[in-house]
PDB file of N, CA and C in Angstrom:
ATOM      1  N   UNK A   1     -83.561  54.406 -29.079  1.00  0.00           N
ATOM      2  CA  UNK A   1     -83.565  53.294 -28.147  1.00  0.00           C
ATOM      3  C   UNK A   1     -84.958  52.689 -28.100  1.00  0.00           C
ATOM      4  N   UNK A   2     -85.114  51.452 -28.269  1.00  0.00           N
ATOM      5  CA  UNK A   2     -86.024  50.821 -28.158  1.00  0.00           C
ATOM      6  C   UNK A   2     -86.798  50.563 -26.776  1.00  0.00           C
ATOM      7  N   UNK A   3     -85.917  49.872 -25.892  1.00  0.00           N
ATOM      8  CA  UNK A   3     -86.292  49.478 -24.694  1.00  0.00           C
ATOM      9  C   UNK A   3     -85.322  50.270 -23.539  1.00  0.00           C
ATOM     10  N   UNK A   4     -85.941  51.571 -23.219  1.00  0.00           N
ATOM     11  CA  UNK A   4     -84.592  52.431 -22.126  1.00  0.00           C
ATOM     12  C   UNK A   4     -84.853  51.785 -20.973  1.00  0.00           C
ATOM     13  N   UNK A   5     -85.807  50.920 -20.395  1.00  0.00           N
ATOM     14  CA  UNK A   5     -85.485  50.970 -19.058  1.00  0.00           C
ATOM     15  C   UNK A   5     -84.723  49.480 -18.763  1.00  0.00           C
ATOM     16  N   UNK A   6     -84.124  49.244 -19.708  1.00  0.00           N
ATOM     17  CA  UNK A   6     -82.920  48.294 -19.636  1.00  0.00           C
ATOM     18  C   UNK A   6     -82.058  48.435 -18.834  1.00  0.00           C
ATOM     19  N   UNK A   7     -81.635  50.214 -19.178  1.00  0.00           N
ATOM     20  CA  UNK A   7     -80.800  50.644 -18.726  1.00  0.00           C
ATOM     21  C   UNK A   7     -80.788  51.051 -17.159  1.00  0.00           C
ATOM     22  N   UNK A   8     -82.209  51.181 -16.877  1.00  0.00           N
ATOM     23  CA  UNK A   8     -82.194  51.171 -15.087  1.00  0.00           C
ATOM     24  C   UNK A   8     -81.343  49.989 -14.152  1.00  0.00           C
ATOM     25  N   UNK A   9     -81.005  48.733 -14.548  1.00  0.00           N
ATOM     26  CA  UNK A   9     -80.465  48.135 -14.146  1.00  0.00           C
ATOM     27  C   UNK A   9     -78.834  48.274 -13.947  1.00  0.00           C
ATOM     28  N   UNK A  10     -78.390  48.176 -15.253  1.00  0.00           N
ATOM     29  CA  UNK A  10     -76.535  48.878 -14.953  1.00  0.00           C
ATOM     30  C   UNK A  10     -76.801  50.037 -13.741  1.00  0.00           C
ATOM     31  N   UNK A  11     -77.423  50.793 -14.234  1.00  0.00           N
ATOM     32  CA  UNK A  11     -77.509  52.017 -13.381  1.00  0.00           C
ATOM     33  C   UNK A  11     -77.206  51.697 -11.512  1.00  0.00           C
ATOM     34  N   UNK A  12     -78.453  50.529 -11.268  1.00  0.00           N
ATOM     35  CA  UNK A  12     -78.646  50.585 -10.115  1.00  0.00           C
ATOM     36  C   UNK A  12     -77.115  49.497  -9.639  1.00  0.00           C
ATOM     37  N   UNK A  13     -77.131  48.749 -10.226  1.00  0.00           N
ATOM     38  CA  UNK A  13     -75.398  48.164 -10.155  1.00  0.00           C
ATOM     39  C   UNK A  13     -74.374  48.695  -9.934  1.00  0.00           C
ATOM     40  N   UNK A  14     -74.370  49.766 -10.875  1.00  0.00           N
ATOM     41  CA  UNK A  14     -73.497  50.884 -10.457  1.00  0.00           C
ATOM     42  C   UNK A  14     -73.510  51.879  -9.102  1.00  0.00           C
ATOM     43  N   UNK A  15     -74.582  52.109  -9.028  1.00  0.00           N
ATOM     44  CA  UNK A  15     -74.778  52.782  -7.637  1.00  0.00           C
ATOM     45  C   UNK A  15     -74.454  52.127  -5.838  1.00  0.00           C
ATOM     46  N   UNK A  16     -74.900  50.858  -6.852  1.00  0.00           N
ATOM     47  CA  UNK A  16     -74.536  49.900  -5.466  1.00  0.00           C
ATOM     48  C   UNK A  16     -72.829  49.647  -5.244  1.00  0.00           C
ATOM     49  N   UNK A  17     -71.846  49.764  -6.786  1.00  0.00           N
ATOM     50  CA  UNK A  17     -71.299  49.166  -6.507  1.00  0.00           C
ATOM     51  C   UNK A  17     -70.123  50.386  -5.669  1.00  0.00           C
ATOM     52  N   UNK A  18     -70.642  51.257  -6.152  1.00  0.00           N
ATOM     53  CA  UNK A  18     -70.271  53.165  -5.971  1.00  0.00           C
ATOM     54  C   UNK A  18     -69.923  53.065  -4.680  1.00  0.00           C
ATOM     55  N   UNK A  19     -71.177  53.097  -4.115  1.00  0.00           N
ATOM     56  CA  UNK A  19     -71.382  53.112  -2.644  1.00  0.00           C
ATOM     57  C   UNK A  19     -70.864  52.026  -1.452  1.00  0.00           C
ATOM     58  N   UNK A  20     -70.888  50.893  -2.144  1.00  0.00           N
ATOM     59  CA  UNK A  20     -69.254  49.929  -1.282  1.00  0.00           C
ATOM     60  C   UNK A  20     -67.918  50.174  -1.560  1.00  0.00           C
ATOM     61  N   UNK A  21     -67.729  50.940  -2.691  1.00  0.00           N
ATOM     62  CA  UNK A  21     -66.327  51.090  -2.959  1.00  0.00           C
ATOM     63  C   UNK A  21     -65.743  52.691  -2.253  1.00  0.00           C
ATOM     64  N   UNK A  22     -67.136  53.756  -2.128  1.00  0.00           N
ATOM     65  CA  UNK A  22     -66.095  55.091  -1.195  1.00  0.00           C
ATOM     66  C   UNK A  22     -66.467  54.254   0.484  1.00  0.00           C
ATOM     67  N   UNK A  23     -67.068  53.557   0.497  1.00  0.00           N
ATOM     68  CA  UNK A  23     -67.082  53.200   1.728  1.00  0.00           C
ATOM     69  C   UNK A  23     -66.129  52.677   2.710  1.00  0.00           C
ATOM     70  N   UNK A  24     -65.908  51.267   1.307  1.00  0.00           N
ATOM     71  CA  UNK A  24     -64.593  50.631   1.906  1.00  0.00           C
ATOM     72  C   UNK A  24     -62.831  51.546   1.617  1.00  0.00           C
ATOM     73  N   UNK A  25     -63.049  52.396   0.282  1.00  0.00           N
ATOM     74  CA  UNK A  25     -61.768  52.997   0.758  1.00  0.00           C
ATOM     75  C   UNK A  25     -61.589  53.937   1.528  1.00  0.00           C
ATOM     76  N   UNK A  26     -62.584  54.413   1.593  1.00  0.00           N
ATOM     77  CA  UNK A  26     -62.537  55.789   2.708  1.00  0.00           C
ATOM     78  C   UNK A  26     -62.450  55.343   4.135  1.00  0.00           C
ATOM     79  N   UNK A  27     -62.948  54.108   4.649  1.00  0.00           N
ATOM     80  CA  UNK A  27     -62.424  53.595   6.101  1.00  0.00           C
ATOM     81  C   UNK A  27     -61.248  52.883   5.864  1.00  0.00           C
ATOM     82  N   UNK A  28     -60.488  52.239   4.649  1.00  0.00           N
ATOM     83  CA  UNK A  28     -59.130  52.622   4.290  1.00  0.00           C
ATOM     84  C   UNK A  28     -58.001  53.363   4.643  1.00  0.00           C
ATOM     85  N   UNK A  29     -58.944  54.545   3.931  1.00  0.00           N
ATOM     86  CA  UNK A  29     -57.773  55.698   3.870  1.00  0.00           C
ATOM     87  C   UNK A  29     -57.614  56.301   5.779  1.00  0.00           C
ATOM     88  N   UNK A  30     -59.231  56.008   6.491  1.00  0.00           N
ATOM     89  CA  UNK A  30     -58.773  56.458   7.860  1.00  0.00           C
ATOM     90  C   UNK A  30     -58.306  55.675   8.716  1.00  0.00           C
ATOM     91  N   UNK A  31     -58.449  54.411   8.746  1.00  0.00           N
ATOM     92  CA  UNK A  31     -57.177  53.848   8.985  1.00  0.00           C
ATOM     93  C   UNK A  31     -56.011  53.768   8.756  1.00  0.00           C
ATOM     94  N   UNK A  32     -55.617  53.813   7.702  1.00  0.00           N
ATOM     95  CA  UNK A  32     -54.194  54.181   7.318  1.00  0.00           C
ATOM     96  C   UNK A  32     -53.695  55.352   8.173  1.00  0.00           C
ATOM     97  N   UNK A  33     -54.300  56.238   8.066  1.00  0.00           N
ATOM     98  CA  UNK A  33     -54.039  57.426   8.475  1.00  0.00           C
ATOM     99  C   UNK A  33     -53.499  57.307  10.133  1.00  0.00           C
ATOM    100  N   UNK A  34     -54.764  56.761  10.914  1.00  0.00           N
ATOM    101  CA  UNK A  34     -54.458  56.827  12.606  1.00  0.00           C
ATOM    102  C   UNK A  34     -53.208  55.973  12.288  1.00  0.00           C
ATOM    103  N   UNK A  35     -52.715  54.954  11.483  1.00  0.00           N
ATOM    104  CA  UNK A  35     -51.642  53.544  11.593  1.00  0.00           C
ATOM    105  C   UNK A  35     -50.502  54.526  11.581  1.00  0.00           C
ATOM    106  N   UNK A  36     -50.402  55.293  10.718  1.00  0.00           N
ATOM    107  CA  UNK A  36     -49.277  56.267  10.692  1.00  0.00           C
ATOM    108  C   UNK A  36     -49.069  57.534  11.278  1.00  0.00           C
ATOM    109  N   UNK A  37     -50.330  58.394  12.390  1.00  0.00           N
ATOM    110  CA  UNK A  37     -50.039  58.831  13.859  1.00  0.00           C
ATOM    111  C   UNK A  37     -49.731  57.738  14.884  1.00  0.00           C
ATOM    112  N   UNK A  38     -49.384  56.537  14.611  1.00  0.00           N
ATOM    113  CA  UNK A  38     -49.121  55.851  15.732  1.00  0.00           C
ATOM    114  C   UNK A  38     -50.466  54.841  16.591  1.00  0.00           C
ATOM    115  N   UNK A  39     -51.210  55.337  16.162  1.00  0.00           N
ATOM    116  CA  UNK A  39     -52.610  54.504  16.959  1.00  0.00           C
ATOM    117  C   UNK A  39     -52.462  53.099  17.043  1.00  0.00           C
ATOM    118  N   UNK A  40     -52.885  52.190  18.005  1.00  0.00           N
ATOM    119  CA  UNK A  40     -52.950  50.731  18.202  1.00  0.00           C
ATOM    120  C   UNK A  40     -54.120  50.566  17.134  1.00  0.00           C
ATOM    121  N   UNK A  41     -54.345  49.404  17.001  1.00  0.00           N
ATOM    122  CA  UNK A  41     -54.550  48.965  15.852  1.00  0.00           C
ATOM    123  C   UNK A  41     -56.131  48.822  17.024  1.00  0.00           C
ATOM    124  N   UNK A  42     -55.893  48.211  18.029  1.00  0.00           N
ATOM    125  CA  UNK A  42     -57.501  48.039  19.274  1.00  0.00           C
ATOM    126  C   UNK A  42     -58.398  48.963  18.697  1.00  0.00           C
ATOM    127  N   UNK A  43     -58.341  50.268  18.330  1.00  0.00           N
ATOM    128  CA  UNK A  43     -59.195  50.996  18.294  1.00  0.00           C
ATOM    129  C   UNK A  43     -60.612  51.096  17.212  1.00  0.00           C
ATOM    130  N   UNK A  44     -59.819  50.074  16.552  1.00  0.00           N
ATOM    131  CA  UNK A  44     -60.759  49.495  14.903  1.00  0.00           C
ATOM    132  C   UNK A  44     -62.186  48.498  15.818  1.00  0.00           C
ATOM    133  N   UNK A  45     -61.636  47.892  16.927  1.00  0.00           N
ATOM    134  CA  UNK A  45     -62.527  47.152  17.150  1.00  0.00           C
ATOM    135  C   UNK A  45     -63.255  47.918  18.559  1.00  0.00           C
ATOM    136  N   UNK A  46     -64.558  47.197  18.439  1.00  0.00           N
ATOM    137  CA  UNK A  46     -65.367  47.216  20.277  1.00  0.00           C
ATOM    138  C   UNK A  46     -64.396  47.457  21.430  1.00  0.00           C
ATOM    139  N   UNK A  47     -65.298  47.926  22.347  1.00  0.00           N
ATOM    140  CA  UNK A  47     -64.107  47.427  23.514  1.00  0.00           C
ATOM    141  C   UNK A  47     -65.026  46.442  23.868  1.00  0.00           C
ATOM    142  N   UNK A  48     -66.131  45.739  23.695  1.00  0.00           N
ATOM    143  CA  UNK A  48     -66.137  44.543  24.312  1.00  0.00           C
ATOM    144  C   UNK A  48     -65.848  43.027  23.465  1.00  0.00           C
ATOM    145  N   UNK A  49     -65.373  41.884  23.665  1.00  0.00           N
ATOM    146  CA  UNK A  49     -64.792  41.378  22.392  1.00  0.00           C
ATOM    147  C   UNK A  49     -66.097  40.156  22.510  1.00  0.00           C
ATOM    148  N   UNK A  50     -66.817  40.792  23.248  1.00  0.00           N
ATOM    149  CA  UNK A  50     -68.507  39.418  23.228  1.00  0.00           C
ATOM    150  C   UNK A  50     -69.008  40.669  22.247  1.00  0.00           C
ATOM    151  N   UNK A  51     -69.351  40.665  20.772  1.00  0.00           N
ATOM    152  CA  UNK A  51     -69.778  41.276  19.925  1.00  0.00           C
ATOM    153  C   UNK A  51     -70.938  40.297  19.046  1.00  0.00           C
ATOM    154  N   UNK A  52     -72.658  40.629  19.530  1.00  0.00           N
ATOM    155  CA  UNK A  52     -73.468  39.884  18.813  1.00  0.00           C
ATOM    156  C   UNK A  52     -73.020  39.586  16.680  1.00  0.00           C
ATOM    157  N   UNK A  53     -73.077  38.457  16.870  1.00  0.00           N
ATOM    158  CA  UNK A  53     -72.630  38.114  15.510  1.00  0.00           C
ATOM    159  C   UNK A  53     -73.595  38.592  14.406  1.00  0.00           C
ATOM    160  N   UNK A  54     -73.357  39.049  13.229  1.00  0.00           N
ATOM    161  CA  UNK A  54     -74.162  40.103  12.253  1.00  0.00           C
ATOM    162  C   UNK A  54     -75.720  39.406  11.793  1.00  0.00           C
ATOM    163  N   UNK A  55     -74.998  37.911  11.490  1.00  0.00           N
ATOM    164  CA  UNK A  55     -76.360  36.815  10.530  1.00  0.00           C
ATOM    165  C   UNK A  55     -77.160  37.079  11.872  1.00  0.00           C
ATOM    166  N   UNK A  56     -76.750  36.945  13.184  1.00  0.00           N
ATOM    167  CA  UNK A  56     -77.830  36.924  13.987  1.00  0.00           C
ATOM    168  C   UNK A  56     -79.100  37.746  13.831  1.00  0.00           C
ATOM    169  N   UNK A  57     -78.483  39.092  13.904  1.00  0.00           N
ATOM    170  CA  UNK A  57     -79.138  40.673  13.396  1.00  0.00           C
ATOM    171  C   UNK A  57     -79.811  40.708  12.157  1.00  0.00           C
ATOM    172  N   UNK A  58     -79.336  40.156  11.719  1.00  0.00           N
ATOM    173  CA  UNK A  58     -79.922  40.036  10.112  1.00  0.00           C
ATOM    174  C   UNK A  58     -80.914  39.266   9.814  1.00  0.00           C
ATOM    175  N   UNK A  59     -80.475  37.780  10.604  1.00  0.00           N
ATOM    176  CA  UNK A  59     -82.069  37.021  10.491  1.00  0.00           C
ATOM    177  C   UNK A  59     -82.877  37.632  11.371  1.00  0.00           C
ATOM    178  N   UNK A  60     -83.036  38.170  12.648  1.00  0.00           N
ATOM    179  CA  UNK A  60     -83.810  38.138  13.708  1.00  0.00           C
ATOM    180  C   UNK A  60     -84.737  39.533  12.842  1.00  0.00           C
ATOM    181  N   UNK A  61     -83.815  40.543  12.304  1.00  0.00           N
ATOM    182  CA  UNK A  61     -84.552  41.659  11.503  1.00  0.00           C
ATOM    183  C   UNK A  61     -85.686  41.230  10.888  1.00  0.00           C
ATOM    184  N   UNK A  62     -84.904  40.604   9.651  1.00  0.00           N
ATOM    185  CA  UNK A  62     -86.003  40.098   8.220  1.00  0.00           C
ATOM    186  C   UNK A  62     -86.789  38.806   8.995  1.00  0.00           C
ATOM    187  N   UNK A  63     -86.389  37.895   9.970  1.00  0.00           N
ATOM    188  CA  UNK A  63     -87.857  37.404  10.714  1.00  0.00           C
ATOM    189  C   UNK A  63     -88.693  38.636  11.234  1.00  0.00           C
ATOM    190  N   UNK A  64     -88.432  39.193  11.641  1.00  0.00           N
ATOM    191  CA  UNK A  64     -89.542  40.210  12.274  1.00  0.00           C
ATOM    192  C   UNK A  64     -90.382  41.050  11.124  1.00  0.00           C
ATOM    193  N   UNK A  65     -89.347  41.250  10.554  1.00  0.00           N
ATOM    194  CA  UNK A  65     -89.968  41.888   9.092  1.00  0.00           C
ATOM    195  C   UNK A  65     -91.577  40.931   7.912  1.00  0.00           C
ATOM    196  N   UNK A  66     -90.332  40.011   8.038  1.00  0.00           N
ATOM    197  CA  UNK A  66     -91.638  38.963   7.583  1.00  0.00           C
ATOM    198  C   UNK A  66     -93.056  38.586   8.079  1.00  0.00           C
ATOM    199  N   UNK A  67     -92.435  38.805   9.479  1.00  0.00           N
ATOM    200  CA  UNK A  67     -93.548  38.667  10.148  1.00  0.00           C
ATOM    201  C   UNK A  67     -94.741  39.619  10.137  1.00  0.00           C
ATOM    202  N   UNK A  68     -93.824  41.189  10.258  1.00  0.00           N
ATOM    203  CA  UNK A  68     -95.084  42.352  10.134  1.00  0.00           C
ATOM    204  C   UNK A  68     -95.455  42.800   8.679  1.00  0.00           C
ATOM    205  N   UNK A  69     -95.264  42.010   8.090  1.00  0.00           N
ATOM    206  CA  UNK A  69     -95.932  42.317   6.408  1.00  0.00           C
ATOM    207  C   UNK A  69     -96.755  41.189   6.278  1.00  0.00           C
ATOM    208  N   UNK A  70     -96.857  39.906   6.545  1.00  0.00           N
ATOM    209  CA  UNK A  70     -97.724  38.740   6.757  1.00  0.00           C
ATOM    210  C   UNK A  70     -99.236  39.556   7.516  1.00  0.00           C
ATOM    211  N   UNK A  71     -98.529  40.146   8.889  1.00  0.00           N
ATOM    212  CA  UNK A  71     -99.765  40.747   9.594  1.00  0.00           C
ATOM    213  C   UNK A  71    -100.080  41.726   8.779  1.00  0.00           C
ATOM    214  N   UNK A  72     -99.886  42.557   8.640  1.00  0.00           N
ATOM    215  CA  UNK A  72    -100.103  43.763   7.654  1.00  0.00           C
ATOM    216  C   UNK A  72    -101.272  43.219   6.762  1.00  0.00           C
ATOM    217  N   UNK A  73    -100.827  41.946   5.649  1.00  0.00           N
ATOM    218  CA  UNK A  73    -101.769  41.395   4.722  1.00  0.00           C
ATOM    219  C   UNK A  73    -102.909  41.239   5.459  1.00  0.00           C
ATOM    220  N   UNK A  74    -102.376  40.131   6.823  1.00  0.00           N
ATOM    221  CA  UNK A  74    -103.824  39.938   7.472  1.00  0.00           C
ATOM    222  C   UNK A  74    -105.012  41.334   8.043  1.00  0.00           C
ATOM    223  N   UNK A  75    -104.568  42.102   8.220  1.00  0.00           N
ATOM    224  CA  UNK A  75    -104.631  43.377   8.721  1.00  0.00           C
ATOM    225  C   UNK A  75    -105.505  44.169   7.876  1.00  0.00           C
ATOM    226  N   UNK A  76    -104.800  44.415   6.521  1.00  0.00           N
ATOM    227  CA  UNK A  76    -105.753  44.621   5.702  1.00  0.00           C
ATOM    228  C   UNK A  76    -106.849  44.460   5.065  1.00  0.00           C
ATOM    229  N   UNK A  77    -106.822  43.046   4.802  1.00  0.00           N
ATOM    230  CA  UNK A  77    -108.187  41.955   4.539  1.00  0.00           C
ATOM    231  C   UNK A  77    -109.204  42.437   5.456  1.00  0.00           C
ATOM    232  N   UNK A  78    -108.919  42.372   7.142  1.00  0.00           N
ATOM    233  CA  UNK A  78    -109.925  42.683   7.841  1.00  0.00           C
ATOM    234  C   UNK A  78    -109.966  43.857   7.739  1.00  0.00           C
ATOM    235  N   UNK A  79    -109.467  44.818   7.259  1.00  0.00           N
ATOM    236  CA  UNK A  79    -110.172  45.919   7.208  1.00  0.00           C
ATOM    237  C   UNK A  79    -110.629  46.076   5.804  1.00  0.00           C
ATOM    238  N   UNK A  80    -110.718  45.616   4.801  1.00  0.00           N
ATOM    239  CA  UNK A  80    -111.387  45.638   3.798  1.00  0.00           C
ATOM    240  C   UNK A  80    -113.023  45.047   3.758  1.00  0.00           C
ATOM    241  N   UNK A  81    -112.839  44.545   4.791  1.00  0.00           N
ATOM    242  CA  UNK A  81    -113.822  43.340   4.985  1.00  0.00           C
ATOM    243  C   UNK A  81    -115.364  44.207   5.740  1.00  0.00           C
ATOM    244  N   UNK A  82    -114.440  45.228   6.413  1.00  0.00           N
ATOM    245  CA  UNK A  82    -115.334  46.142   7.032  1.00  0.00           C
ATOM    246  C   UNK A  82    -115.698  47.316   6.348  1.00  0.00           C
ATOM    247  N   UNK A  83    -115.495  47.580   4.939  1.00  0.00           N
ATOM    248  CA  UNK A  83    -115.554  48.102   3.903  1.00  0.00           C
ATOM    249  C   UNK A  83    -114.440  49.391   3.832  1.00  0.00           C
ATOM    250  N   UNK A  84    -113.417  49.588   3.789  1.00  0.00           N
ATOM    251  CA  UNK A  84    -112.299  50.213   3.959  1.00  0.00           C
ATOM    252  C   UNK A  84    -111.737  50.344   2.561  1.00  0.00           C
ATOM    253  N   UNK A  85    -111.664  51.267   1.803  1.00  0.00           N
ATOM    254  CA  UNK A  85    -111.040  51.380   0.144  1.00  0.00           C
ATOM    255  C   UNK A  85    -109.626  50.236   0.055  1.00  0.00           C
ATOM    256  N   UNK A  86    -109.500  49.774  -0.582  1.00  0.00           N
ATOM    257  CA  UNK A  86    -108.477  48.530  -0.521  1.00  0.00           C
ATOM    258  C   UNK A  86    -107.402  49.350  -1.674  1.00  0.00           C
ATOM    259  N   UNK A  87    -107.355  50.454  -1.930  1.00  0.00           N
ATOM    260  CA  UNK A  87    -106.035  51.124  -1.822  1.00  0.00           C
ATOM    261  C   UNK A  87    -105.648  51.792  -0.545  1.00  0.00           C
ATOM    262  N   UNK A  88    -106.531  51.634  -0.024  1.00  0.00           N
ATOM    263  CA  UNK A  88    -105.959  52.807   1.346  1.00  0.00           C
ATOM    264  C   UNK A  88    -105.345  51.766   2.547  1.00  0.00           C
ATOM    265  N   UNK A  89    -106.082  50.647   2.107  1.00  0.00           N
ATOM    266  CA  UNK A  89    -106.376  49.803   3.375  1.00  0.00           C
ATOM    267  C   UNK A  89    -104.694  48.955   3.105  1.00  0.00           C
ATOM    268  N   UNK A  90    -104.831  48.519   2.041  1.00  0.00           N
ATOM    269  CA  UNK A  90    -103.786  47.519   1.667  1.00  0.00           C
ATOM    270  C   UNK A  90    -102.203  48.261   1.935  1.00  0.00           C
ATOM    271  N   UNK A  91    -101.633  48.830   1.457  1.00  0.00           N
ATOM    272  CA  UNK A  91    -100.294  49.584   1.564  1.00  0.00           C
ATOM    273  C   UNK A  91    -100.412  50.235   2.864  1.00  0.00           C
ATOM    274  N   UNK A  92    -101.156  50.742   3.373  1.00  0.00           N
ATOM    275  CA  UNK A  92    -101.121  51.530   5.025  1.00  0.00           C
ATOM    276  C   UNK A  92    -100.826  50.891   5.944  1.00  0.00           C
ATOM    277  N   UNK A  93    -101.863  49.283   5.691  1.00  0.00           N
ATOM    278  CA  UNK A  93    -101.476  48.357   6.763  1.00  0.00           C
ATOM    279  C   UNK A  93    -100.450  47.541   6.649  1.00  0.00           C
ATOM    280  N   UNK A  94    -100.059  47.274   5.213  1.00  0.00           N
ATOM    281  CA  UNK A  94     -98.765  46.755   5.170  1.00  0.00           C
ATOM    282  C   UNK A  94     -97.037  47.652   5.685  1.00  0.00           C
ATOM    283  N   UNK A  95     -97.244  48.587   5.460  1.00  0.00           N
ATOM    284  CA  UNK A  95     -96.164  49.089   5.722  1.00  0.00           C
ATOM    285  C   UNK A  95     -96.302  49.756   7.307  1.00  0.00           C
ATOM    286  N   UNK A  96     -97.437  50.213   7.690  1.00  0.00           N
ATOM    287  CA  UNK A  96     -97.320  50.116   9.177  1.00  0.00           C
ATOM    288  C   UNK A  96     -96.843  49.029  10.012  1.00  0.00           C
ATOM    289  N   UNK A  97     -97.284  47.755   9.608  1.00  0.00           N
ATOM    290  CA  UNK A  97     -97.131  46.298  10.313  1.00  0.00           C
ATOM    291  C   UNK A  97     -95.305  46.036  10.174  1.00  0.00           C
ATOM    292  N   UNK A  98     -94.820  46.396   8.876  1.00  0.00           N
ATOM    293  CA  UNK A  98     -93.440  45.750   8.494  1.00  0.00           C
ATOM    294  C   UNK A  98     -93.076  47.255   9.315  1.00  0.00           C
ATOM    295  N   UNK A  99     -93.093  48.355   9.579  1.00  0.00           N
ATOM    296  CA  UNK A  99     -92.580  48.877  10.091  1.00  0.00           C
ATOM    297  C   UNK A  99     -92.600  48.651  11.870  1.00  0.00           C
ATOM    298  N   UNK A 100     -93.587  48.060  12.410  1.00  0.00           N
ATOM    299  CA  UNK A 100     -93.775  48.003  13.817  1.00  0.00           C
ATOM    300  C   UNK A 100     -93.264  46.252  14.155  1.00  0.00           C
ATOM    301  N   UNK A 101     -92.684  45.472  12.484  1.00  0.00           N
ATOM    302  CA  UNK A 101     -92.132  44.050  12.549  1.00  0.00           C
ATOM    303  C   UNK A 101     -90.335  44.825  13.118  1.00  0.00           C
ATOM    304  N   UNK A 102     -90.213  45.862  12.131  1.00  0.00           N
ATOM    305  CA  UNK A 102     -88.904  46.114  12.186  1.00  0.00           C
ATOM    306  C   UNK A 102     -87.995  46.647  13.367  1.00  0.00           C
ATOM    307  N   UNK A 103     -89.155  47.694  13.922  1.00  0.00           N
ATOM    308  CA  UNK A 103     -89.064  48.315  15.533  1.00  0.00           C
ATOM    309  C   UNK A 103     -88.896  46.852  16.955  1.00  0.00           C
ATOM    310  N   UNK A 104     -90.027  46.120  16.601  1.00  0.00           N
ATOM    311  CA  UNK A 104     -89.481  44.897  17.337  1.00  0.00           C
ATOM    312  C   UNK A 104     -88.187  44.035  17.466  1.00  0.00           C
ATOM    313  N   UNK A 105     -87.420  43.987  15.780  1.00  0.00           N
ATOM    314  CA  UNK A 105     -86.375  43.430  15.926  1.00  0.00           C
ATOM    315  C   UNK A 105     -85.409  44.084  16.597  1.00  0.00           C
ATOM    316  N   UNK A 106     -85.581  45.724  16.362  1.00  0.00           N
ATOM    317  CA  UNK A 106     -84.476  46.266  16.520  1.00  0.00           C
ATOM    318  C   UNK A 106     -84.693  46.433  18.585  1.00  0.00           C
ATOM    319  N   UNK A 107     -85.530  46.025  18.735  1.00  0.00           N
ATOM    320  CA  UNK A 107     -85.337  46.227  20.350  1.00  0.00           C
ATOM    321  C   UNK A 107     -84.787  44.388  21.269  1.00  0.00           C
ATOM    322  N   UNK A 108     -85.369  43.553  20.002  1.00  0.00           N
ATOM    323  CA  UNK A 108     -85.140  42.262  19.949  1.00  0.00           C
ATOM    324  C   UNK A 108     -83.350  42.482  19.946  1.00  0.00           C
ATOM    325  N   UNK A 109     -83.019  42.717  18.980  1.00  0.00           N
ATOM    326  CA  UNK A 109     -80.988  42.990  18.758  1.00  0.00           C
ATOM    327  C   UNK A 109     -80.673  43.214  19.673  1.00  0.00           C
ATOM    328  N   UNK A 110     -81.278  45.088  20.592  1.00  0.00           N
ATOM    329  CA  UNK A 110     -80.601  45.866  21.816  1.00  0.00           C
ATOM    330  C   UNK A 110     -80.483  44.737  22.580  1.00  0.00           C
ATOM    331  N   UNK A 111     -81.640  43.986  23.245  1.00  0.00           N
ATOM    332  CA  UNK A 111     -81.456  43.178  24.052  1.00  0.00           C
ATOM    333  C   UNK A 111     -80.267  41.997  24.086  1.00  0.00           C
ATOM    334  N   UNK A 112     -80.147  41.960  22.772  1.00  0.00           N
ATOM    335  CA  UNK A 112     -79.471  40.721  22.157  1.00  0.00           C
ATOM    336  C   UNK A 112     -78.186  41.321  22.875  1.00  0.00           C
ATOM    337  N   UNK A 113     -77.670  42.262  22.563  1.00  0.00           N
ATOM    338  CA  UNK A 113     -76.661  43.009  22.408  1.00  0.00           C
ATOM    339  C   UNK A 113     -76.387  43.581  24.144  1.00  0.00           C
ATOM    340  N   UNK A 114     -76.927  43.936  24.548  1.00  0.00           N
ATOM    341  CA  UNK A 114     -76.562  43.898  26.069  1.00  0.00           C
ATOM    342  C   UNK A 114     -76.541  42.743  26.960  1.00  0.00           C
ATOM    343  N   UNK A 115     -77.592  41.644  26.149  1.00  0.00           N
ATOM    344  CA  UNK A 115     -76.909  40.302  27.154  1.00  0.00           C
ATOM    345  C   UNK A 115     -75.108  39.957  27.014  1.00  0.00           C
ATOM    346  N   UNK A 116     -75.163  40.365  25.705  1.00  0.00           N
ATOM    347  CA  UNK A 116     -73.814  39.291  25.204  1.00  0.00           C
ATOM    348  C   UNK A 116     -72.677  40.241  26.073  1.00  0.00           C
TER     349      UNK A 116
END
């Protein structure tokens, strides 16, 4: 083989596509299952039917996200600036920041999610 890491790609296709397919049949197969002890069908859903809509969650996430990797960059600079190794400085502060972007959304959602 000339070029193997070609092959990392099918690979990761495959894995992805793996992992939606026992997902979706396996909540399939347990539904099916309660349908034929008799279960109402209600039980698939919330009990409240004001359910924050997903894109909401999804943008409000990756805005927040965006946001704490932007800071992160900024974050780092100034600490490089103060002479800080710019391997240490750069990835520490980036992924601290996108991680404390991500903690915000997700308290941003809760809220979301108990108004509605």
């Amino acid at each position: 083989m000339e070029n193997p890491e070609i092959i990392i790609i099918p690979i990761m296709f495959g894995v992805i596509f793996g992992i939606f397919y026992l997902y979706i049949s396996a909540r399939n197969k347990e539904r099916l299952a309660l349908i034929d002890k008799g279960a109402e069908a209600s039980i698939f859903y919330g009990k409240s039917s004001r359910v924050t809509p997903i894109w909401k969650v999804i943008v409000i996430n990756l805005a927040t996200l965006m946001m704490g990797i932007g800071l992160g960059i900024f974050t780092a600079g100034m600490l490089m600036q103060f002479g800080m190794d710019e391997e240490i400085a750069a990835p520490g502060a980036g992924f601290f920041m996108a991680g404390l972007g991500l903690l915000a959304g997700f308290f941003i959602t809760k809220k979301m999610t108990e108004q509605a």
